[in-house]
Protein backbone atom coordinates (compact mmCIF):
# COMPACT_ATOMS: atom_id res chain seq x y z
CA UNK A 1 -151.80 65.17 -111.95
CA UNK A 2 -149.67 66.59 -109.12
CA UNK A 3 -149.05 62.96 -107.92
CA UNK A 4 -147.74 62.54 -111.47
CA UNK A 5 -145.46 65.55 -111.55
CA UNK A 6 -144.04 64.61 -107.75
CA UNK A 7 -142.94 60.62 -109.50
CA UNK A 8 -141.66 62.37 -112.56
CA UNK A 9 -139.20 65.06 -110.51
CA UNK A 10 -137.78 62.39 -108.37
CA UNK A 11 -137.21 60.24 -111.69
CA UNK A 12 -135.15 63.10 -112.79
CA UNK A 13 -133.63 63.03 -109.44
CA UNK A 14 -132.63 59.15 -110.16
CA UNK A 15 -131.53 60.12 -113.28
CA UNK A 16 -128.95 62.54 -112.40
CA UNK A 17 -127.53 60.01 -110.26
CA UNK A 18 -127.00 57.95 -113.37
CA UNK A 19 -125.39 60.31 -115.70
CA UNK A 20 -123.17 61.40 -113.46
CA UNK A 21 -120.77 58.48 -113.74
CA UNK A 22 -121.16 57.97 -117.82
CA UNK A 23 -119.65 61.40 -117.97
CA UNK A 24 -115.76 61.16 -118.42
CA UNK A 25 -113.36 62.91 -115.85
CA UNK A 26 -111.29 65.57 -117.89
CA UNK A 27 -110.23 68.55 -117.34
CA UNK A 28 -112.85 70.41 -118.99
CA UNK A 29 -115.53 68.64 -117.20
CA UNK A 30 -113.56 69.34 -113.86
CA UNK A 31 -113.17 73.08 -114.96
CA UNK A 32 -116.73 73.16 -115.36
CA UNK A 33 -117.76 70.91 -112.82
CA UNK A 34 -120.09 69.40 -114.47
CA UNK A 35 -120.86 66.35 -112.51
CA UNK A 36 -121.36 69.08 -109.60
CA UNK A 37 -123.94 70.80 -111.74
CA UNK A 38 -126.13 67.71 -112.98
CA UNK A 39 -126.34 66.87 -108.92
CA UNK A 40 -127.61 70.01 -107.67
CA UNK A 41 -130.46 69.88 -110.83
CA UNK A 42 -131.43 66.43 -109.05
CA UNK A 43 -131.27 67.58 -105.83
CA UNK A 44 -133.11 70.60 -106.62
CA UNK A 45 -135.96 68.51 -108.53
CA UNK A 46 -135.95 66.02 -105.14
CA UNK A 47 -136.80 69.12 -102.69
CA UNK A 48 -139.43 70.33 -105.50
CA UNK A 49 -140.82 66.93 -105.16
CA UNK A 50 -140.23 66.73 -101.70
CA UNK A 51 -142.17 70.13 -101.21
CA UNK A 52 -145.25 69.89 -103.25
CA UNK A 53 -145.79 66.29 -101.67
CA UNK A 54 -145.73 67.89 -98.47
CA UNK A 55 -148.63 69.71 -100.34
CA UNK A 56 -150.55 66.65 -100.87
CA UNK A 57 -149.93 65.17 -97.51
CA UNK A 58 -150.98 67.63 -95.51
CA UNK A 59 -154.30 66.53 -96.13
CA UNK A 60 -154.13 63.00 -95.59
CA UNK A 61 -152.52 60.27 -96.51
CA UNK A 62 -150.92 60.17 -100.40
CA UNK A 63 -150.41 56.78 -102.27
CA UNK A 64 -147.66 55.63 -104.78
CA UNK A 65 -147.43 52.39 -106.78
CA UNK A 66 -150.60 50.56 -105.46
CA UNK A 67 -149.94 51.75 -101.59
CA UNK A 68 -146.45 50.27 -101.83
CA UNK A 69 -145.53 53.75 -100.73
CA UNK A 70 -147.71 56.17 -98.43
CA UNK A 71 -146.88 59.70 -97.41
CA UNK A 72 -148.40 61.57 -94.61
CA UNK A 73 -147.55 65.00 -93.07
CA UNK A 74 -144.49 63.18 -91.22
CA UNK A 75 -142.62 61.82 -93.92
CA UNK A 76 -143.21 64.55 -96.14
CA UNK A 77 -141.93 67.34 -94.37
CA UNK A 78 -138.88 64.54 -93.06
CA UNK A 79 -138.28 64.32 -97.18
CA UNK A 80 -138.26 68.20 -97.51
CA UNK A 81 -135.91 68.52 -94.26
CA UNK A 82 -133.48 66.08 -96.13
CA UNK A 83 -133.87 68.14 -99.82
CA UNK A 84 -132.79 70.73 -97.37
CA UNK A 85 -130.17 69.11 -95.63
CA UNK A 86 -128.42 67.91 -99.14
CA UNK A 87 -128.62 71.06 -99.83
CA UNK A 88 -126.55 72.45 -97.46
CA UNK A 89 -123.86 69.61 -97.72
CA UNK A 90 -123.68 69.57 -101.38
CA UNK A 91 -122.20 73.58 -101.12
CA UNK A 92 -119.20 72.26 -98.98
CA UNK A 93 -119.46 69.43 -101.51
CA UNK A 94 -119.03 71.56 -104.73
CA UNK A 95 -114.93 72.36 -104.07
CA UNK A 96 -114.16 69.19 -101.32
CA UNK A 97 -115.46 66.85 -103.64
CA UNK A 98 -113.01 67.82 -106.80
CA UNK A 99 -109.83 67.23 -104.29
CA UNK A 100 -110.70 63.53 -103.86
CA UNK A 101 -110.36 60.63 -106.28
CA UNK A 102 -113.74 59.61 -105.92
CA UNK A 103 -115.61 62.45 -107.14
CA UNK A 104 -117.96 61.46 -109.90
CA UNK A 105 -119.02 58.59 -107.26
CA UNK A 106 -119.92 61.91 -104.30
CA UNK A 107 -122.20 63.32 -106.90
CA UNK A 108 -123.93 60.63 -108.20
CA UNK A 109 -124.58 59.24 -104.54
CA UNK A 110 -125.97 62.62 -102.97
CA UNK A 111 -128.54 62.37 -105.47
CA UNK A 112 -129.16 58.89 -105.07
CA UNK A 113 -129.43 58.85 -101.66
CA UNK A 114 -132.59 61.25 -101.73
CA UNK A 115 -134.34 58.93 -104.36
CA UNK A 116 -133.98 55.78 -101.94
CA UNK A 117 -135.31 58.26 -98.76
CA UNK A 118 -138.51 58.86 -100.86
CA UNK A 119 -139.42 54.97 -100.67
CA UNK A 120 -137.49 54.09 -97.43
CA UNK A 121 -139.62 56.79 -95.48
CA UNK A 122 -142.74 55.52 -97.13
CA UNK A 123 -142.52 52.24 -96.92
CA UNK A 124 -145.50 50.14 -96.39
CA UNK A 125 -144.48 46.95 -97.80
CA UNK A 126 -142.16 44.80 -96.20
CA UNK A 127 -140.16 44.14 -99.52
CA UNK A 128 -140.08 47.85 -100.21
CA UNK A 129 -138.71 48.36 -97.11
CA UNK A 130 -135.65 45.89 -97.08
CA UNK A 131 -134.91 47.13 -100.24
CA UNK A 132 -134.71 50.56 -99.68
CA UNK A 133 -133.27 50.22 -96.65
CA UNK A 134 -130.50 48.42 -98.07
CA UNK A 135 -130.00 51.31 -101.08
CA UNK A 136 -129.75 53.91 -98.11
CA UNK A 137 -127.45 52.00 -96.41
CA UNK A 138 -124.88 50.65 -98.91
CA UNK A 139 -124.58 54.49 -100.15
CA UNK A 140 -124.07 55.67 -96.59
CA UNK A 141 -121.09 52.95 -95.88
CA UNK A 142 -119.54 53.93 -99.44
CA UNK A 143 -120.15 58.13 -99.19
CA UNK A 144 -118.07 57.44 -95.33
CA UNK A 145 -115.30 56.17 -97.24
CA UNK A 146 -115.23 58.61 -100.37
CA UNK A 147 -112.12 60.53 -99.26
CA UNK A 148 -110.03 57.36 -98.97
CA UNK A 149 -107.77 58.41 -96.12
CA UNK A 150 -107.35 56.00 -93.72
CA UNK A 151 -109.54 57.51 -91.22
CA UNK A 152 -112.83 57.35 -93.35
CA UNK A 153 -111.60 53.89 -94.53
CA UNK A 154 -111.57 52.66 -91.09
CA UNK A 155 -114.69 54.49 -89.77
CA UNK A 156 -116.30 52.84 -93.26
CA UNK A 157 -115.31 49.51 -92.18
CA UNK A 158 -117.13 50.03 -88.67
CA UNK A 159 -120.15 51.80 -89.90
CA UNK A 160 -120.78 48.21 -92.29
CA UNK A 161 -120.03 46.25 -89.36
CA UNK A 162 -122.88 48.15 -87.73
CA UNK A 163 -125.21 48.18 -90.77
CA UNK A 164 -124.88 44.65 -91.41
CA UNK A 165 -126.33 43.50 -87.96
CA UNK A 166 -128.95 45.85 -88.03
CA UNK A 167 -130.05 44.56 -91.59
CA UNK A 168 -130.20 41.60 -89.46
CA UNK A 169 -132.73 42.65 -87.35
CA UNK A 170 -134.58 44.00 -89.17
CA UNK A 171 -134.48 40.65 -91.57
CA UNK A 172 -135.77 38.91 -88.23
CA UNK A 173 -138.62 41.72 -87.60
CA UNK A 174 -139.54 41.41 -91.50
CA UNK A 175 -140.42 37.86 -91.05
CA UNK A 176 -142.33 38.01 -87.36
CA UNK A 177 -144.28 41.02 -89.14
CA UNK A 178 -145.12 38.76 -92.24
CA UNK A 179 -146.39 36.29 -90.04
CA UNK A 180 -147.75 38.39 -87.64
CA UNK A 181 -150.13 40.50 -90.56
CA UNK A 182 -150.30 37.69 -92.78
CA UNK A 183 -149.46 40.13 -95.46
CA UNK A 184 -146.01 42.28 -96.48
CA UNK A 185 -147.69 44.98 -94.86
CA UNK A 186 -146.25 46.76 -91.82
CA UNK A 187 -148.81 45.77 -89.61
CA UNK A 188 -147.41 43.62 -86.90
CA UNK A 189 -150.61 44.10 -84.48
CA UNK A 190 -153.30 42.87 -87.26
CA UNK A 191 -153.97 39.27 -85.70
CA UNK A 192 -155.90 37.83 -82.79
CA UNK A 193 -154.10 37.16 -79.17
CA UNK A 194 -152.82 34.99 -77.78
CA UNK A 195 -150.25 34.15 -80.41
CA UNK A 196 -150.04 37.62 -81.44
CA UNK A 197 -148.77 39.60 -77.83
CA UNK A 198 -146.04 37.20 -77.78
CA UNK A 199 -144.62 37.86 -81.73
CA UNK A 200 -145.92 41.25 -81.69
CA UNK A 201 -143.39 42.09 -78.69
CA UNK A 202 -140.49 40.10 -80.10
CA UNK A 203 -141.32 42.39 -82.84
CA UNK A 204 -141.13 45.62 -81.06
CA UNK A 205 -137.81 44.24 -79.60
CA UNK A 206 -136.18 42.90 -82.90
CA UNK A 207 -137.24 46.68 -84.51
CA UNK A 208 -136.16 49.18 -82.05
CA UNK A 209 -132.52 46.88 -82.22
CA UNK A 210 -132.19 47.24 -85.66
CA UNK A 211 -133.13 50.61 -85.60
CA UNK A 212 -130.42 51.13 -82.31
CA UNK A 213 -127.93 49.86 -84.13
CA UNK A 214 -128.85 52.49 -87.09
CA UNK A 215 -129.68 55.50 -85.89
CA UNK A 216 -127.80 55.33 -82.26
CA UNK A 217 -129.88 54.23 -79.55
CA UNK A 218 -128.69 52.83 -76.61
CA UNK A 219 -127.30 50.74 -75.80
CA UNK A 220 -126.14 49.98 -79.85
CA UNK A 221 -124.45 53.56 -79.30
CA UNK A 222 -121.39 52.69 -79.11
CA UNK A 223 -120.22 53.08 -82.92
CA UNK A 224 -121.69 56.60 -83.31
CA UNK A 225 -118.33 58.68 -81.80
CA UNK A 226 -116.22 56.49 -83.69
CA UNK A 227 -117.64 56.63 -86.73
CA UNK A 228 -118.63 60.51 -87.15
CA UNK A 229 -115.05 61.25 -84.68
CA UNK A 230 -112.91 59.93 -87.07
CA UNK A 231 -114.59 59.74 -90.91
CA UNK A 232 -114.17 63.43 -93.11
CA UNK A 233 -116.81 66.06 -91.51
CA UNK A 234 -118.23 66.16 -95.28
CA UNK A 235 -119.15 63.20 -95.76
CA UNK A 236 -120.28 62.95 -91.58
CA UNK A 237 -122.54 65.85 -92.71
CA UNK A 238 -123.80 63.89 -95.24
CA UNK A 239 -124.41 60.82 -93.66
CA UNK A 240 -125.40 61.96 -90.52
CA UNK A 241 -128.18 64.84 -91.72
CA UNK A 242 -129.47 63.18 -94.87
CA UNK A 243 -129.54 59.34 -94.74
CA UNK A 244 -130.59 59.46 -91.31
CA UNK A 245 -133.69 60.76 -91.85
CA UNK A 246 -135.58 58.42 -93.67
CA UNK A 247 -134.42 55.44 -91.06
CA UNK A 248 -135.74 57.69 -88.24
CA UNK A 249 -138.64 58.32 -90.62
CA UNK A 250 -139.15 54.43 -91.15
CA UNK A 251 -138.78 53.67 -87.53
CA UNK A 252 -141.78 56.50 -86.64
CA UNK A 253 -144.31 55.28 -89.04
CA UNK A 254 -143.76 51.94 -88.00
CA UNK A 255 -144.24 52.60 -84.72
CA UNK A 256 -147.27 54.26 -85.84
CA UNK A 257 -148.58 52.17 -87.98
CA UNK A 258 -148.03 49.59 -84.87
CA UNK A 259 -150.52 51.64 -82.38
CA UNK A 260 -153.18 51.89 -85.16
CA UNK A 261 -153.42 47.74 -83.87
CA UNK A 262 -152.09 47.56 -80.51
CA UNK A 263 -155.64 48.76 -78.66
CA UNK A 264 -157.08 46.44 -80.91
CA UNK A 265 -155.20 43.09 -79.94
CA UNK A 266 -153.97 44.05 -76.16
CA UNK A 267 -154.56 46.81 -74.69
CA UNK A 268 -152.55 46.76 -72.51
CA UNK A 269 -149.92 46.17 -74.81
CA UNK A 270 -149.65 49.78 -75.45
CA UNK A 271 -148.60 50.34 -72.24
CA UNK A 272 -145.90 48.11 -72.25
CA UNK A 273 -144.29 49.40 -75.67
CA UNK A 274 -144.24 52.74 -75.10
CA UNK A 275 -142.10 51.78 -71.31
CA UNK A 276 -139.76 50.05 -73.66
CA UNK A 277 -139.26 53.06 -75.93
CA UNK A 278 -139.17 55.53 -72.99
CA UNK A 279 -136.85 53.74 -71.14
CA UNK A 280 -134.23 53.85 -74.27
CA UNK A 281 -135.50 57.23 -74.74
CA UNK A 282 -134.15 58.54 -71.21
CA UNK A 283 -131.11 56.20 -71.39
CA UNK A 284 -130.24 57.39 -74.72
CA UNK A 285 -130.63 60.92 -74.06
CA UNK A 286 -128.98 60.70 -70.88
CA UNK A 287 -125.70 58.83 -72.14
CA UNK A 288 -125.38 60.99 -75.16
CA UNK A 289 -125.51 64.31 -73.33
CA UNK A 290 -123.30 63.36 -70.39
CA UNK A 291 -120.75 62.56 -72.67
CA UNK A 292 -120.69 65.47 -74.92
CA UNK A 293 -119.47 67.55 -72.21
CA UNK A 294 -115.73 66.80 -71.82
CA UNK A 295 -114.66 65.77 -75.57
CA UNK A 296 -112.24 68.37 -76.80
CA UNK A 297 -113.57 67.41 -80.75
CA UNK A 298 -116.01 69.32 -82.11
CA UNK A 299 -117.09 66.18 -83.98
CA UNK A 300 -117.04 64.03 -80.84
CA UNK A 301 -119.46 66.58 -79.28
CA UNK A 302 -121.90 66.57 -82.20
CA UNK A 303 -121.40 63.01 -82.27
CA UNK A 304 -123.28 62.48 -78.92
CA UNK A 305 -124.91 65.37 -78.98
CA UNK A 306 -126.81 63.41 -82.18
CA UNK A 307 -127.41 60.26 -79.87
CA UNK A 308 -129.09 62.36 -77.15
CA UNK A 309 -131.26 63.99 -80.23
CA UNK A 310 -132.32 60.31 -80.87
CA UNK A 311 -133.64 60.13 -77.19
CA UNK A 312 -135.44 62.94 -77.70
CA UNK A 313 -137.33 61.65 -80.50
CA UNK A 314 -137.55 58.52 -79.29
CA UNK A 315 -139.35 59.30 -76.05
CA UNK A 316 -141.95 61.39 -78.77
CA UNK A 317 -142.68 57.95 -80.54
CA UNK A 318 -142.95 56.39 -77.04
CA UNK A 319 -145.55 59.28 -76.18
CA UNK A 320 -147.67 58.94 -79.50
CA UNK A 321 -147.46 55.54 -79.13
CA UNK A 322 -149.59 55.51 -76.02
CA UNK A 323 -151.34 58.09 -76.57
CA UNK A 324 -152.71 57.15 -79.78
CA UNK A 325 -155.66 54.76 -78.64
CA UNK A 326 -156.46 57.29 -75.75
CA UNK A 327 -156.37 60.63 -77.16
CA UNK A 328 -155.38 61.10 -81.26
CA UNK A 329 -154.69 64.67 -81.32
CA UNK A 330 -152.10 64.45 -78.56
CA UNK A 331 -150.49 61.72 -80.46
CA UNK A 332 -150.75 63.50 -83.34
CA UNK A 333 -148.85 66.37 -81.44
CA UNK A 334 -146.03 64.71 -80.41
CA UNK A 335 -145.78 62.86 -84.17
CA UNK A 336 -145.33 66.90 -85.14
CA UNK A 337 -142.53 67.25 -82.37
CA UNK A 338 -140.85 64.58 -83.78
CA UNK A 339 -141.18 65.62 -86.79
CA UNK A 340 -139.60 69.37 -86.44
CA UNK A 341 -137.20 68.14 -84.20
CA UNK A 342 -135.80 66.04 -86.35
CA UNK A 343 -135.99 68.72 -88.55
CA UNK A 344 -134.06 70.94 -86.34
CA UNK A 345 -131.16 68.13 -85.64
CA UNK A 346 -130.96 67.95 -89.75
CA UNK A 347 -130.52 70.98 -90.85
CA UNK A 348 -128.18 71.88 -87.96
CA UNK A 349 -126.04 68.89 -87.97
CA UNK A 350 -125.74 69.34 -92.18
CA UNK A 351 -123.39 72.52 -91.25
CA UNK A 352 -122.06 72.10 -88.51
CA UNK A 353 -120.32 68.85 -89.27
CA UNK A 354 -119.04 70.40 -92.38
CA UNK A 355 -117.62 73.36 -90.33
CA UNK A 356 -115.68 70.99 -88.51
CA UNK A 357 -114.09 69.48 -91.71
CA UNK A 358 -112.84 73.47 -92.41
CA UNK A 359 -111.70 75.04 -88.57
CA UNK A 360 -110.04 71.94 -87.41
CA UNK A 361 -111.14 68.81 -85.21
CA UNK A 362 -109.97 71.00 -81.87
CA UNK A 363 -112.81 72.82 -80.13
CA UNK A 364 -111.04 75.78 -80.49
CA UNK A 365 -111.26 75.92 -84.41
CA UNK A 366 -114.50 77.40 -83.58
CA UNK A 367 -112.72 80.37 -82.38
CA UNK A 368 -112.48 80.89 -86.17
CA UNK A 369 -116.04 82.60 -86.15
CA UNK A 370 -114.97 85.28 -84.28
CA UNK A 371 -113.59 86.80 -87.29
CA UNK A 372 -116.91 86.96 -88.76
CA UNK A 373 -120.26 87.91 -88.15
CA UNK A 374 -122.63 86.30 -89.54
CA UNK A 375 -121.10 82.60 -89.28
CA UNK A 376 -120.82 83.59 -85.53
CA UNK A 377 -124.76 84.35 -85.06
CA UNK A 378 -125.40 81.53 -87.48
CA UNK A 379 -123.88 79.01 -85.58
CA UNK A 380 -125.04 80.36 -82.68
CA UNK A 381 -128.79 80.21 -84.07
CA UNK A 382 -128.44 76.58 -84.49
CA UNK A 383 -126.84 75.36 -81.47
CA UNK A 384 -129.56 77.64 -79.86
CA UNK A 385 -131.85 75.74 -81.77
CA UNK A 386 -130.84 72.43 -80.93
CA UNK A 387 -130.87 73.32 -77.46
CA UNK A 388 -134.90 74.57 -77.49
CA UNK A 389 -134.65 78.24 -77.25
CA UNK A 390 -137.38 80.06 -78.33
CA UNK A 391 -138.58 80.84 -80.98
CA UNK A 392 -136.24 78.81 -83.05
CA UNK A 393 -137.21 75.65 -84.76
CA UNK A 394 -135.66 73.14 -82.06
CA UNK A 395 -137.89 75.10 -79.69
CA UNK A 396 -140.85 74.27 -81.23
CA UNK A 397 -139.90 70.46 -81.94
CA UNK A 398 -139.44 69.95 -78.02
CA UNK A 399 -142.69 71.46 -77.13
CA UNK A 400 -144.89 69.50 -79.13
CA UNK A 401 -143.02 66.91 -77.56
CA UNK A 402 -143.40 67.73 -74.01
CA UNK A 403 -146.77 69.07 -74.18
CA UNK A 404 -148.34 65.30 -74.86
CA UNK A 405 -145.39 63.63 -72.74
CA UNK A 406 -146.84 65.67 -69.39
CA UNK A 407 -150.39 63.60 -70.31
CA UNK A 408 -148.62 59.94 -70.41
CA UNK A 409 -145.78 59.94 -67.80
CA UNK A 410 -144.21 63.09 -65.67
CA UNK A 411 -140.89 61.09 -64.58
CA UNK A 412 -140.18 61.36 -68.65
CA UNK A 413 -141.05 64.52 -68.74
CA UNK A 414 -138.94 65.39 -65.70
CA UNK A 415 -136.39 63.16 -67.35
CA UNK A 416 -136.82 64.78 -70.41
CA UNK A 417 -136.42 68.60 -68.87
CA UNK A 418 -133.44 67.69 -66.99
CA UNK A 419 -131.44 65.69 -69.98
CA UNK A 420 -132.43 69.24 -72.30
CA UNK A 421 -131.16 71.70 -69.21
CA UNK A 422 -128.15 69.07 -69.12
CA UNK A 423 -127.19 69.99 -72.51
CA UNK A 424 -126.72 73.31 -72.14
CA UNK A 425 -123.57 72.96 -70.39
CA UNK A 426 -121.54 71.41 -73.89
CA UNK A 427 -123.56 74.11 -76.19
CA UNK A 428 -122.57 77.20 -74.37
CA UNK A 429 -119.39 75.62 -74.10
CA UNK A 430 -119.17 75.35 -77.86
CA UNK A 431 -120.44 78.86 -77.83
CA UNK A 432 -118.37 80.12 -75.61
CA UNK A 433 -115.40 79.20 -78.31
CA UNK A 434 -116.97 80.63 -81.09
CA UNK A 435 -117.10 84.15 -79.11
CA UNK A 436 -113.44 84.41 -78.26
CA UNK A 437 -111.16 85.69 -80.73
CA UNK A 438 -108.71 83.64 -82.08
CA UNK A 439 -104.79 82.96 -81.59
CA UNK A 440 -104.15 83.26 -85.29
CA UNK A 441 -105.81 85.07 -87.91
CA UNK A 442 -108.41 82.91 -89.71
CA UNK A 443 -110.49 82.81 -91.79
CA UNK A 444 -113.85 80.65 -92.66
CA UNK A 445 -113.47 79.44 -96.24
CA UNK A 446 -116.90 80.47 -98.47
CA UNK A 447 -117.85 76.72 -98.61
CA UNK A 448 -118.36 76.72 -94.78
CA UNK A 449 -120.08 80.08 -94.83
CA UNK A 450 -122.19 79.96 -96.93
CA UNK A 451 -124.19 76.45 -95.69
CA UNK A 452 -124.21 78.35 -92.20
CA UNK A 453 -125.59 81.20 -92.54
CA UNK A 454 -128.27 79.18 -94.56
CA UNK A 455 -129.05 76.75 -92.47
CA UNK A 456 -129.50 79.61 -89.89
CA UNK A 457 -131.56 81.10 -91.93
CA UNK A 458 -133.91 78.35 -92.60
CA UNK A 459 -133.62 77.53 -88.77
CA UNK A 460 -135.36 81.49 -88.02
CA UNK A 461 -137.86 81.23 -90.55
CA UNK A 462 -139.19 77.11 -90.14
CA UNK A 463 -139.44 78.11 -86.12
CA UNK A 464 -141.54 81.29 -87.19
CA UNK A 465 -143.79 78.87 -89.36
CA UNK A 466 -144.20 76.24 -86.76
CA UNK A 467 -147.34 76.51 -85.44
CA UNK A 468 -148.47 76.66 -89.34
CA UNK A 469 -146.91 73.21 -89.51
CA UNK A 470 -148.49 71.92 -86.80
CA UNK A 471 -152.10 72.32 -87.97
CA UNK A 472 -151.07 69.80 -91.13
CA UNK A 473 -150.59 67.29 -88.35
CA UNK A 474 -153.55 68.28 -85.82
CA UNK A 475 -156.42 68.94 -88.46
């Protein structure tokens, strides 16, 4: 029954994304924003969805369509994260969206988008998979270009350039996993060596590539600052805290899904994967917070400030990777840090690229704040957050990561500690603006409010209810 009433909320969720665009444009429809209204009901009905399978996965693993689609505690709480997330950009959404021509398109995608996270971050089919992945993706290339300015049509243009060759990939890894499994399964560790080590690490290579290319590792960076630098900070916010989540969701449960075989096969295979993904782990992290310390863009700083959260996570999947065939309830620990931390990078990159669409591109916009309270502590409460101070939710993401990480290698650890100290210096900094009162008067507008204080909100109260969390993964 409740698996039932989970399919039939996100149907409504797909369906909201479909009426949108039969209604006509008037003026009475733009008066009452109606195409606005019939978004937020889907979105509303995806994080109801989103929440009571979160329910259901918590203990154990919950099936859709034949095992097409499984959901554990990981991609679960990822979905809710993103219900949350497009919750927070469709507010800004709600007036930005009725100045540009494109409107009925912005709130049929936002919808849409959620529907294709629900099978993307599920996946456990092959063909499920590509196809989702390509849903996510098309809607992310089209929602950068919405605004059609030149700047989002150009940082559209880039961002498909980018997308295409990781659909590449992760064509190529589709077919070594087919053979590799002898199945559509995402099981590329299922068959017997000696054939098997060989494919099974062109694999891991041809995966984490498309996935670079994606999500930002390095070294397929290089778009990231371009892209999120120049494109509107709505649709950024959009893009970079909602359809990013079920690729980084993808890419951990196929990791995953990978260890469940490695020990099997080779052994020492293991071993070698998870020095691949810790070695982009550090160099990702490193790159991205080196350079987020002398931009003068707000955007440019969350830009790489978003490729060092990557590293982050990625050196948790290199952890639980190893550690899964050794000791399960570490990995299982560091699966929950990369789960909240990606929670904590959502959630705070949903509002804080949108508040850079509304002070200005200048670091000093953020001198805006100062003229208000609460949008001062609540910005302050999330770039605490994504810097791991306690007891705030990007606290609690990086502990369950370093806890397990001290067990399988202390250079990434130390590597790790230093990168997170590093970033400090370009958070206070952004702080630091935020506390001094401004040249002008200013003011923040309510649709940049009101998605900060919220998100700061649900920043306090999901780091109060971490250790809750963490018993869905460790039980």
């Amino acid at each position: 029954m409740s698996l039932s009433i989970v399919q039939y909320l996100l149907y409504y969720t797909l369906a909201s994304s479909l009426v949108v665009p039969v209604i006509q444009v008037s003026e009475k429809t733009r008066r009452l924003r109606i195409h606005a209204l019939i978004a937020l009901t889907g979105i509303l009905s995806f994080s109801a969805s989103a929440a009571l399978l979160y329910s259901l996965a918590s203990v154990g693993e919950t099936e859709f369509y034949g095992g097409l689609v499984v959901h554990d505690s990981l991609s679960a709480l990822i979905l809710l994260g993103a219900g949350l997330s497009g919750l927070l950009v469709f507010i800004p959404s709600w007036s930005i969206g009725y100045e540009w021509s494109t409107r009925p398109a912005l709130f049929s995608l936002l919808p849409l988008t959620l529907f294709g996270l629900f099978f993307l971050a599920g996946a456990r089919d092959l063909l499920v998979a590509l196809a989702s992945w390509l849903l996510v993706s098309v809607i992310s290339y089209v929602i950068v270009a919405l605004p059609d300015d030149e700047d989002s049509r150009k940082a559209s243009a880039r961002y498909i350039y980018v997308g295409t060759a990781a659909t590449i990939f992760l064509g190529a890894w589709i077919a070594v996993n087919a053979v590799l499994s002898e199945s559509a399964g995402l099981a590329p560790f299922d068959v017997a060596p000696p054939l098997s080590v060989k494919l099974s690490a062109l694999a891991v290579v041809l995966l984490l590539t498309a996935f670079g290319f994606k999500t930002g590792i390095a070294p397929f960076h290089w778009w990231l600052p371009s892209v999120y630098g120049r494109a509107n900070g709505v649709a950024v916010a959009i893009v970079a805290s909602v359809a990013k989540l079920g690729f980084i969701a993808f890419l951990a449960k196929a990791f995953i899904y990978s260890a469940r075989g490695a020990a099997i096969v080779e052994p020492g295979l293991a071993g070698d994967v998870a020095l691949i993904l810790a070695v982009a782990a550090v160099a990702t992290m490193t790159y991205g917070n080196v350079a987020a310390m002398t931009p003068a863009s707000i955007r440019a700083v969350l830009a790489y400030s978003s490729v060092a959260q990557i590293g982050y996570i990625l050196a948790g999947l290199a952890v639980a990777f190893y550690l899964y065939p050794i000791d399960a309830r570490f990995s299982q620990l560091a699966i929950a840090g990369v789960a909240l931390q990606t929670l904590a990078y959502a959630i705070s990159k949903a509002s804080l690229f949108s508040l850079a669409h509304f002070v200005g591109d200048d670091i000093r916009g953020l001198r805006a704040l100062y003229t208000n309270r609460a949008a001062s502590v609540s910005a302050g409460i999330l770039l605490l957050s994504l810097l791991g101070v306690p007891p705030l939710l990007g606290f609690w993401g990086k502990l369950f990561l370093f806890i397990p990480m001290a067990k399988y290698s202390l250079p990434l650890l130390v590597a790790s500690l230093i990168n997170s100290g590093a970033s400090s210096a370009y958070y206070i900094r952004l702080l630091r603006e935020a506390s001094r009162a401004p040249e002008e008067p200013s003011k923040i507008p309510r649709e940049a409010l009101a998605p900060l204080i919220l998100a700061g909100l649900a920043t306090v109260v999901l780091g109060l209810l971490s250790p809750i969390i963490l018993y869905t993964f460790t039980r």
